[in-house]
Structure formats: C-alpha cells, structure tokens
C-alpha atoms as a PDB file:
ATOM      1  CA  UNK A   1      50.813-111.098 -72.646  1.00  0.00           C
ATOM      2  CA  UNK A   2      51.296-110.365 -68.867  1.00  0.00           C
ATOM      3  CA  UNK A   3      51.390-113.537 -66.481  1.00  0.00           C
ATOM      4  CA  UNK A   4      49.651-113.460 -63.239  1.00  0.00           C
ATOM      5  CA  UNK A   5      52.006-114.706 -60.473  1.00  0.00           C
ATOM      6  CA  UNK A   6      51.255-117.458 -58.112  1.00  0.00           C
ATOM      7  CA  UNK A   7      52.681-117.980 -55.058  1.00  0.00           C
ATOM      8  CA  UNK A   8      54.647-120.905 -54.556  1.00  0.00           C
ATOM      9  CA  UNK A   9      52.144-122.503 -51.698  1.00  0.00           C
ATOM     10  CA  UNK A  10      49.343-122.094 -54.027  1.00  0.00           C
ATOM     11  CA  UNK A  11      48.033-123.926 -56.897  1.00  0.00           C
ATOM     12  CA  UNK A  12      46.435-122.692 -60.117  1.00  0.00           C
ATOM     13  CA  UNK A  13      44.130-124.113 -62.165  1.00  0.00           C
ATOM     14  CA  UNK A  14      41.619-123.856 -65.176  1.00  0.00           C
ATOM     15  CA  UNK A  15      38.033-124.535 -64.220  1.00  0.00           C
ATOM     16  CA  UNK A  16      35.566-125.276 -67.198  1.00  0.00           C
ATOM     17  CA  UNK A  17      31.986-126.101 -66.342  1.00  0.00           C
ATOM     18  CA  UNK A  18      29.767-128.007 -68.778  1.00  0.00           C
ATOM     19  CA  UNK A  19      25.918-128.306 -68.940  1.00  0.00           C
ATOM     20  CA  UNK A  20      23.539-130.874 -71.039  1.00  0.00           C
ATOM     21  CA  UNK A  21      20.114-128.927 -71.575  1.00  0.00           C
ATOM     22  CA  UNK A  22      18.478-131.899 -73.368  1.00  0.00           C
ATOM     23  CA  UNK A  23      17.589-135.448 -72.443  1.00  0.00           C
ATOM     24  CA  UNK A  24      19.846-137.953 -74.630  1.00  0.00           C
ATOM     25  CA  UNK A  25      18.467-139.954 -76.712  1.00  0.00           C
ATOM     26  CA  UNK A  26      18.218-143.803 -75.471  1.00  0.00           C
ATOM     27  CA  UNK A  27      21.449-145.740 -76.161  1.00  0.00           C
ATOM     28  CA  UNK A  28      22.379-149.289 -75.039  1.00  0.00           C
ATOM     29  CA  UNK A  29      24.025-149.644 -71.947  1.00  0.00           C
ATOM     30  CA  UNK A  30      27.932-150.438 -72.563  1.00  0.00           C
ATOM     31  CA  UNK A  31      29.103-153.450 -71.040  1.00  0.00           C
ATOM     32  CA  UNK A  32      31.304-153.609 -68.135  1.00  0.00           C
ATOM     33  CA  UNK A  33      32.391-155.861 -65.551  1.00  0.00           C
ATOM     34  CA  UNK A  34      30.922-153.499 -62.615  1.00  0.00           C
ATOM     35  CA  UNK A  35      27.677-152.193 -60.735  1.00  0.00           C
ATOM     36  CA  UNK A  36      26.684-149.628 -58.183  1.00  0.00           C
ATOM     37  CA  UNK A  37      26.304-149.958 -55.484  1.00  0.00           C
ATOM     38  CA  UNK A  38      23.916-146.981 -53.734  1.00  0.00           C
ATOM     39  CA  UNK A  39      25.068-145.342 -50.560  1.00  0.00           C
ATOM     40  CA  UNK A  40      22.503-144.043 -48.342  1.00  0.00           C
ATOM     41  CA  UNK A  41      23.568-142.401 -45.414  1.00  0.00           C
ATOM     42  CA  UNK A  42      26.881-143.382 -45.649  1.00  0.00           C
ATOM     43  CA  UNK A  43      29.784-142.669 -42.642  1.00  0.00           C
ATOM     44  CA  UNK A  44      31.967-139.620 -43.299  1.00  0.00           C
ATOM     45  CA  UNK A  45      34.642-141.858 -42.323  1.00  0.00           C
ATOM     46  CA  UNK A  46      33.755-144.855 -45.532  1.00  0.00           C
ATOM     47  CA  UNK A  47      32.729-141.496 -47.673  1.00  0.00           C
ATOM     48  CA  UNK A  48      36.214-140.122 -47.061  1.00  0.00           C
ATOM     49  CA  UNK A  49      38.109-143.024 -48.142  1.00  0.00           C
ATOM     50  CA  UNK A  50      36.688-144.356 -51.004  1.00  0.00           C
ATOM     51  CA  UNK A  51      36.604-140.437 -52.345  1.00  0.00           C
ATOM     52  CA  UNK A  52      40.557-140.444 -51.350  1.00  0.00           C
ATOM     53  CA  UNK A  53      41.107-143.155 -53.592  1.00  0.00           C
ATOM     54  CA  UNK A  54      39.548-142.056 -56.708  1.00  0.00           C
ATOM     55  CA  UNK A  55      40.541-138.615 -56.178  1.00  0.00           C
ATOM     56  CA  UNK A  56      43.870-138.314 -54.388  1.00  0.00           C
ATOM     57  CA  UNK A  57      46.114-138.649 -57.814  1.00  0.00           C
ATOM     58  CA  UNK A  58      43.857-135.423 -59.121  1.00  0.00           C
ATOM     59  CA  UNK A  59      44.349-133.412 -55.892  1.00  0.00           C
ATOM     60  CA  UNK A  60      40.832-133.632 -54.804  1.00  0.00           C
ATOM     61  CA  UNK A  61      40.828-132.915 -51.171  1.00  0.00           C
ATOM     62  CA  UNK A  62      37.604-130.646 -50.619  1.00  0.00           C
ATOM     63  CA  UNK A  63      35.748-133.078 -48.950  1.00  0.00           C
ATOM     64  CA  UNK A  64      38.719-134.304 -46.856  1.00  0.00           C
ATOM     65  CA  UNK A  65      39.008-130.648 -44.947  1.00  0.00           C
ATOM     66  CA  UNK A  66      35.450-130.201 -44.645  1.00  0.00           C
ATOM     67  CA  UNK A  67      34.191-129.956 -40.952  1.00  0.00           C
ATOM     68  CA  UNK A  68      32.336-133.298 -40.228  1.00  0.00           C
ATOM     69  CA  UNK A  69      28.951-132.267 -39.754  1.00  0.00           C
ATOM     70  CA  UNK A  70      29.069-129.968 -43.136  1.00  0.00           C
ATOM     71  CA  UNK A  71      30.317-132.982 -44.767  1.00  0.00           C
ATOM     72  CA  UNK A  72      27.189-135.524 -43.249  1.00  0.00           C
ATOM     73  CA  UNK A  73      24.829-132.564 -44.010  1.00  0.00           C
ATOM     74  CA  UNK A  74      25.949-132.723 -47.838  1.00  0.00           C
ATOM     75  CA  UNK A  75      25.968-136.751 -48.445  1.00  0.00           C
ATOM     76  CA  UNK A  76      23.197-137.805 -46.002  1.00  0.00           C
ATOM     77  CA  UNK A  77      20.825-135.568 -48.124  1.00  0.00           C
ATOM     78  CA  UNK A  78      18.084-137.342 -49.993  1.00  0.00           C
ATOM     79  CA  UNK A  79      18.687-134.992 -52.799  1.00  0.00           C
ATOM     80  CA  UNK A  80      22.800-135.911 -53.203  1.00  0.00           C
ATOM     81  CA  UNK A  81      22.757-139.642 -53.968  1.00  0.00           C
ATOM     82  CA  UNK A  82      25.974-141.380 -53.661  1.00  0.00           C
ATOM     83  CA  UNK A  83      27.170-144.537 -55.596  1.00  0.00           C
ATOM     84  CA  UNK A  84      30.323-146.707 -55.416  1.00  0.00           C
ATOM     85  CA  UNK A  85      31.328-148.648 -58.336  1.00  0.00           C
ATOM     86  CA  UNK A  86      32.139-152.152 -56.872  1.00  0.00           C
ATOM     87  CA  UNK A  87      33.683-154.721 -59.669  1.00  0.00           C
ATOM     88  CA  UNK A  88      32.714-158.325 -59.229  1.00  0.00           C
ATOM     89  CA  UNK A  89      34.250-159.076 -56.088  1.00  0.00           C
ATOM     90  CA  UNK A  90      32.816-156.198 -54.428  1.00  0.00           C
ATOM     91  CA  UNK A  91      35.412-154.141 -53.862  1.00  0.00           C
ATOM     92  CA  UNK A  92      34.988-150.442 -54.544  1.00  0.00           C
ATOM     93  CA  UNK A  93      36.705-149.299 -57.437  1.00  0.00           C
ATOM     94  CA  UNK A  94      35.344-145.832 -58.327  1.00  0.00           C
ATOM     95  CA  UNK A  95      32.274-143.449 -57.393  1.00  0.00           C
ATOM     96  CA  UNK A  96      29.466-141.186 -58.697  1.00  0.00           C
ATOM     97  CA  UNK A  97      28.451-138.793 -56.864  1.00  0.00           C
ATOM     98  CA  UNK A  98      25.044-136.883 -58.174  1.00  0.00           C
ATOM     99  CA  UNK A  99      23.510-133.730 -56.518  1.00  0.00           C
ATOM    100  CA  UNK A 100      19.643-132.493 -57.184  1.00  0.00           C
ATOM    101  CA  UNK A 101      19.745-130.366 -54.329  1.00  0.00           C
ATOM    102  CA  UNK A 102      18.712-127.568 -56.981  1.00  0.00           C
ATOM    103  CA  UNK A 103      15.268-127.816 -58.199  1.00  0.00           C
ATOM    104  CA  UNK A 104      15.051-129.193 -62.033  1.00  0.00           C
ATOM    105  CA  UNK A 105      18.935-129.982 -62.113  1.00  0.00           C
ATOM    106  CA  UNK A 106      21.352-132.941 -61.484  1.00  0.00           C
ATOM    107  CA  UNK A 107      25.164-132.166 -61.320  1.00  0.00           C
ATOM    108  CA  UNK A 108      27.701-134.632 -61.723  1.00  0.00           C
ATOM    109  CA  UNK A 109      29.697-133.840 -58.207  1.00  0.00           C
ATOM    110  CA  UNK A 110      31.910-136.457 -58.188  1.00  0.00           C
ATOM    111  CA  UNK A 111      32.960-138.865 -61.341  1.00  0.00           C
ATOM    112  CA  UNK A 112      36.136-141.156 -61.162  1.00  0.00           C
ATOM    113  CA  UNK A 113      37.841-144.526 -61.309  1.00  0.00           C
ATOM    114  CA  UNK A 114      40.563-145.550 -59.730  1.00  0.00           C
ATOM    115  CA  UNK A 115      43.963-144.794 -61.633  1.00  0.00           C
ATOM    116  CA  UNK A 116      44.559-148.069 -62.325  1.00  0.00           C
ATOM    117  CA  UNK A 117      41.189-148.680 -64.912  1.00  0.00           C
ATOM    118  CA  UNK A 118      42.056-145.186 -66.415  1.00  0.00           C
ATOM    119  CA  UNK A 119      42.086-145.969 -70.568  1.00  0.00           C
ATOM    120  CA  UNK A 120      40.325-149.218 -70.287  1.00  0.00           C
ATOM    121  CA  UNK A 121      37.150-147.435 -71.560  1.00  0.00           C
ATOM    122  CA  UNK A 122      35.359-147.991 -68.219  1.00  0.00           C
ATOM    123  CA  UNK A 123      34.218-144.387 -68.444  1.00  0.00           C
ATOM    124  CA  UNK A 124      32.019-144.687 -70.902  1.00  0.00           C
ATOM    125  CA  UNK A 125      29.804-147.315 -69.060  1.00  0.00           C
ATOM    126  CA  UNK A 126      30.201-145.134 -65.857  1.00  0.00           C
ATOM    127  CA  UNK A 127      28.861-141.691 -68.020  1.00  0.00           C
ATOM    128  CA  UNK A 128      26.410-144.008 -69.154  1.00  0.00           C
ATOM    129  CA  UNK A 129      24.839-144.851 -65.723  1.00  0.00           C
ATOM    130  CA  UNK A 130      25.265-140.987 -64.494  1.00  0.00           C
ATOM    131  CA  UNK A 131      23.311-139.927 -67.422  1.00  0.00           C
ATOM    132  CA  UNK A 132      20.568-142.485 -66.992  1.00  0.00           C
ATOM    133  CA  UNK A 133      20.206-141.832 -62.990  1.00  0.00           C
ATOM    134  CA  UNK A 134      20.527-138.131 -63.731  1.00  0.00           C
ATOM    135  CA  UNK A 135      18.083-137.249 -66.249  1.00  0.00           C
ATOM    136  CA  UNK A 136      14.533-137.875 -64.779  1.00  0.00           C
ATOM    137  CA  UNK A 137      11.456-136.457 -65.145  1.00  0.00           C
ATOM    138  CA  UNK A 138      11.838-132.855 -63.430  1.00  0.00           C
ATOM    139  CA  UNK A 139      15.117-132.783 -64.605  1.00  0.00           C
ATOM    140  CA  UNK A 140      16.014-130.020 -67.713  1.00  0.00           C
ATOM    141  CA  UNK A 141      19.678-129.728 -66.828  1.00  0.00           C
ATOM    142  CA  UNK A 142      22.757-131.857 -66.124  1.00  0.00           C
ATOM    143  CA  UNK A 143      26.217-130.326 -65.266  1.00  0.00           C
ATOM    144  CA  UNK A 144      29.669-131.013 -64.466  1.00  0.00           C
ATOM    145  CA  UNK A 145      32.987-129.216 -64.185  1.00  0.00           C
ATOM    146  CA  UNK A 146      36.228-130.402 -64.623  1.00  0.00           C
ATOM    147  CA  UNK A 147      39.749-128.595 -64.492  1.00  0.00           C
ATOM    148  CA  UNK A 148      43.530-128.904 -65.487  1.00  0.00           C
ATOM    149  CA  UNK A 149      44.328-130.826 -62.409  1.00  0.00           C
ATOM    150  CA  UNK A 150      42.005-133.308 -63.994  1.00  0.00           C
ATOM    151  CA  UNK A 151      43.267-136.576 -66.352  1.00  0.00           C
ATOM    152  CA  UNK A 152      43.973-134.686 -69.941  1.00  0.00           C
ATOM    153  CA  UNK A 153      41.404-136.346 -71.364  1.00  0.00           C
ATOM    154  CA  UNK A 154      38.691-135.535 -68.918  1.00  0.00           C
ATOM    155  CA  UNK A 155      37.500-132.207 -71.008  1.00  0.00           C
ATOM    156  CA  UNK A 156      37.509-134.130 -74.328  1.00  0.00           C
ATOM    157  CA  UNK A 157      35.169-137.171 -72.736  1.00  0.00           C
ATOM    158  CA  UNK A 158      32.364-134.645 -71.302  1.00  0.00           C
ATOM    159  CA  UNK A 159      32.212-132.868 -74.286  1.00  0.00           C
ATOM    160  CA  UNK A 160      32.022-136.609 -75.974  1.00  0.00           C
ATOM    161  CA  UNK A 161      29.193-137.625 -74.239  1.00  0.00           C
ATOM    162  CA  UNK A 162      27.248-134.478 -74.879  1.00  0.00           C
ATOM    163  CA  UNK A 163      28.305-131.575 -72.376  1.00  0.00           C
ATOM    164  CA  UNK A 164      28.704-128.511 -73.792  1.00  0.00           C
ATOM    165  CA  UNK A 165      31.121-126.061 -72.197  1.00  0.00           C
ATOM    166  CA  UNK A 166      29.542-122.329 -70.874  1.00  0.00           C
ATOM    167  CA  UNK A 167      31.688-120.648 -68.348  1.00  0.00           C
ATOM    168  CA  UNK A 168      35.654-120.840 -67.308  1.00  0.00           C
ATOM    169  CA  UNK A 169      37.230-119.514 -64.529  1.00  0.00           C
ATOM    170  CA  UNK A 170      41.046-119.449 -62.779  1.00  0.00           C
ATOM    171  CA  UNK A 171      40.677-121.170 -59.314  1.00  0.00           C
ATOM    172  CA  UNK A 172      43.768-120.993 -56.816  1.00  0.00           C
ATOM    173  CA  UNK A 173      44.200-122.378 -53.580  1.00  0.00           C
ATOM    174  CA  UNK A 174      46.229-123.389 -51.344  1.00  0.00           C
ATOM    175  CA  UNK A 175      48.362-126.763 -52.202  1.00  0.00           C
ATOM    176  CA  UNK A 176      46.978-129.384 -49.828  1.00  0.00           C
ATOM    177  CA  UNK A 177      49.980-131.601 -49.895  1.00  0.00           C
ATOM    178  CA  UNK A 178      52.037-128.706 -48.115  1.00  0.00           C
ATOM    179  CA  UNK A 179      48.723-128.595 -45.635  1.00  0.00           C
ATOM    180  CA  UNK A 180      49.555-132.348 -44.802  1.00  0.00           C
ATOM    181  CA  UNK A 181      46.053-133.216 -46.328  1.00  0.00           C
ATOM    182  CA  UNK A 182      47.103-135.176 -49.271  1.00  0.00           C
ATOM    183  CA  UNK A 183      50.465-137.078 -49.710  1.00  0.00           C
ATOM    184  CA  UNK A 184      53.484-135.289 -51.092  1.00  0.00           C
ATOM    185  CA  UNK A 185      53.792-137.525 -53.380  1.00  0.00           C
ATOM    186  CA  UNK A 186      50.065-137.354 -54.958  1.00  0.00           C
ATOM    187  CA  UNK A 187      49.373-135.477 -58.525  1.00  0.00           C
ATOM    188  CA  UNK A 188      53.029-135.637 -59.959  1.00  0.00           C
ATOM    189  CA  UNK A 189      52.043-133.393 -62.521  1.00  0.00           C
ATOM    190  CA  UNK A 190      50.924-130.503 -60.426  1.00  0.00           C
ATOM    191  CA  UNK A 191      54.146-129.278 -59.662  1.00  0.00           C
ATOM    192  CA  UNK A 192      55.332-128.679 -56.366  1.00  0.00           C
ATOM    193  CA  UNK A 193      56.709-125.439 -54.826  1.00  0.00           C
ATOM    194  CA  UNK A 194      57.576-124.626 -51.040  1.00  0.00           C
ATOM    195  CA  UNK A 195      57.813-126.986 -48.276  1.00  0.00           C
ATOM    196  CA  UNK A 196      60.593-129.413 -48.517  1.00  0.00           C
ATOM    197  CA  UNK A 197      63.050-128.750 -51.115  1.00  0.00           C
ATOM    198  CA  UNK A 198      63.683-132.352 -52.118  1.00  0.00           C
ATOM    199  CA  UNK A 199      59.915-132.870 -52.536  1.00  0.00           C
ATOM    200  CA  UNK A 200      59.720-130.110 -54.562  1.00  0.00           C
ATOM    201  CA  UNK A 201      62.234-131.837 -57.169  1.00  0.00           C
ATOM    202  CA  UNK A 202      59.642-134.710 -57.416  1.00  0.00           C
ATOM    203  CA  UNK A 203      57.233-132.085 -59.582  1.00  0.00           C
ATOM    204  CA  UNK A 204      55.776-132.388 -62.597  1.00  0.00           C
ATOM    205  CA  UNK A 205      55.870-136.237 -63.865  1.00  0.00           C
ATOM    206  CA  UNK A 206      56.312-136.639 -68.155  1.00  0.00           C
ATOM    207  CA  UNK A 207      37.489-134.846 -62.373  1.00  0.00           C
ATOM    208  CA  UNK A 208      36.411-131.393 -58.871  1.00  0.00           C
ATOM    209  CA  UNK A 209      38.415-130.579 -56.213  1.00  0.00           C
END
C-alpha cells in the first residue's frame, strides 16, 4: 500500500467525528469530587490558559494562534457556553467547552482534564454533565471529534458513552512546537521532526486541536 509523505515540519493525524442522534436515557449522576463552574464572557487571556493546560500535552493550540477578536467573537457567544471544572478548592482542573451556534445541535468543542486525573475515571462524571447540559429541548444532535493526537483511549470512551462514529478524515498541519506556540517538549508521543536536532531525539515517548 503506498504511503503518503509528510514533511518533517508537519504533523499528521487521524480525525474521527462522532454524533449522538438520540437523547440518553436518564442515568444517575456519577460522583466526583468537582463542579463547574460557568464562564460567561470570559477574558481571552483566562480562556487561553486554562485551555493550555488541559490541552497542551495533546497539541491543542488552535485557539492559542487565533487572532484575539476571532477568539472573543467565538467564546463570548451566548450560543458557545464555556465551563471550567474547579475541584474543591477551586482551582481549575479541566474544561467543557459546548457550542449550539448551529440550530438543533450541541457539539462537544472542547472536553479534557488535566493529565494528572487522566485514569481516575473522572471522565465519566465530566461526559455525564456534557450530555446533560447538551441535550435540551431543540436539541436532536450531539457531536464530537477526536483524533490520534488524542489520549488512546479517547475514541473508545465516546463511543462508550454513546457516540457513534460517521466520517474520518487525514488532517496535517503545521507542528506548533517548531512555530514556538507550544513547548518543545509538549505531546512526547507526536514525534518530532525539524527544528533542533537534539529536540527532535526527545520524540515519541513509550480530545480537538
């Protein structure tokens, strides 16, 4: 089978995109030591952080090289609604990001945890509270999409909680840790070509741009 060459400042990746086309049915709420916290209006400057530190480790970066004022037009909309998942001393330990900017649909923009509650099972409450904010009354369709860049497991949980893959696609662009946008060091397993040689060595370690 032929391979398609990529060039050694970009990155590849599998996209799959997953929709829900009926409500779930009422489940108990699993327990976890968290809330959200709803954002309205929220700086691009507190937006950018918080979506640094869920994301960074899966090379998100869109909303880091996004002009300002496209950024503040996106998540001071009254139809994206923003959460941060606080634990009990407040600090902000994840985020949920939902967008109904499309008449009768709610996607799951952004969905994370910090690294360092991945496995815990945390997750599962999180979908939990997507899925209950998302699926209101004009609502007949909740998506996501998630890609190879993503935790190994992320695939395997939407399709868990009741997503249903529908369309793939190969997405490259260029690697945003040459770019100076993310650390070299972030995503170990994406591996690194170009730049610095000895950062390249560091490449590959054993949710969304």
């Amino acid at each position: 089978m032929p391979l398609t060459p990529v060039p050694s400042d970009q990155v590849a990746t599998i996209v799959t995109s997953l929709e829900m086309l009926d409500r779930p049915k009422p489940r108990p709420m699993p327990p976890a030591p968290f809330r959200l916290n709803r954002w309205k209006q929220p700086a691009a400057e507190k937006y950018r952080a918080l979506f640094r530190r869920v994301g960074e480790p899966w090379m998100w970066f869109s909303r880091l090289v996004m002009a300002e004022d496209e950024l503040l037009a996106i998540i001071q909309d009254e139809a994206v609604e923003i959460y941060a998942v606080e634990d009990r001393r407040g600090i902000e330990i994840g985020m949920l990001e939902l967008d109904f900017r499309v008449t009768g649909e709610a996607e799951i923009a952004f969905f994370g945890l910090v690294p360092e509650l991945a496995g815990k099972g945390h997750g599962g409450w999180l979908m939990a509270q997507a899925l209950a904010l998302g699926w209101r009354k004009d609502v007949r369709r909740m998506w996501v999409h998630t890609c190879t860049l993503d935790h190994p497991g992320a695939l395997a949980f939407y399709r868990k909680h009741g997503f249903r893959p529908y369309a793939r696609a190969v997405e490259t662009f260029a690697d945003p840790r040459l770019a100076g946008v993310l650390p070299m060091e972030s995503a170990p397993h994406v591996p690194l070509f170009g730049g610095d040689p000895a950062a390249g060595d560091q490449a590959p370690a054993a949710s969304r741009r």
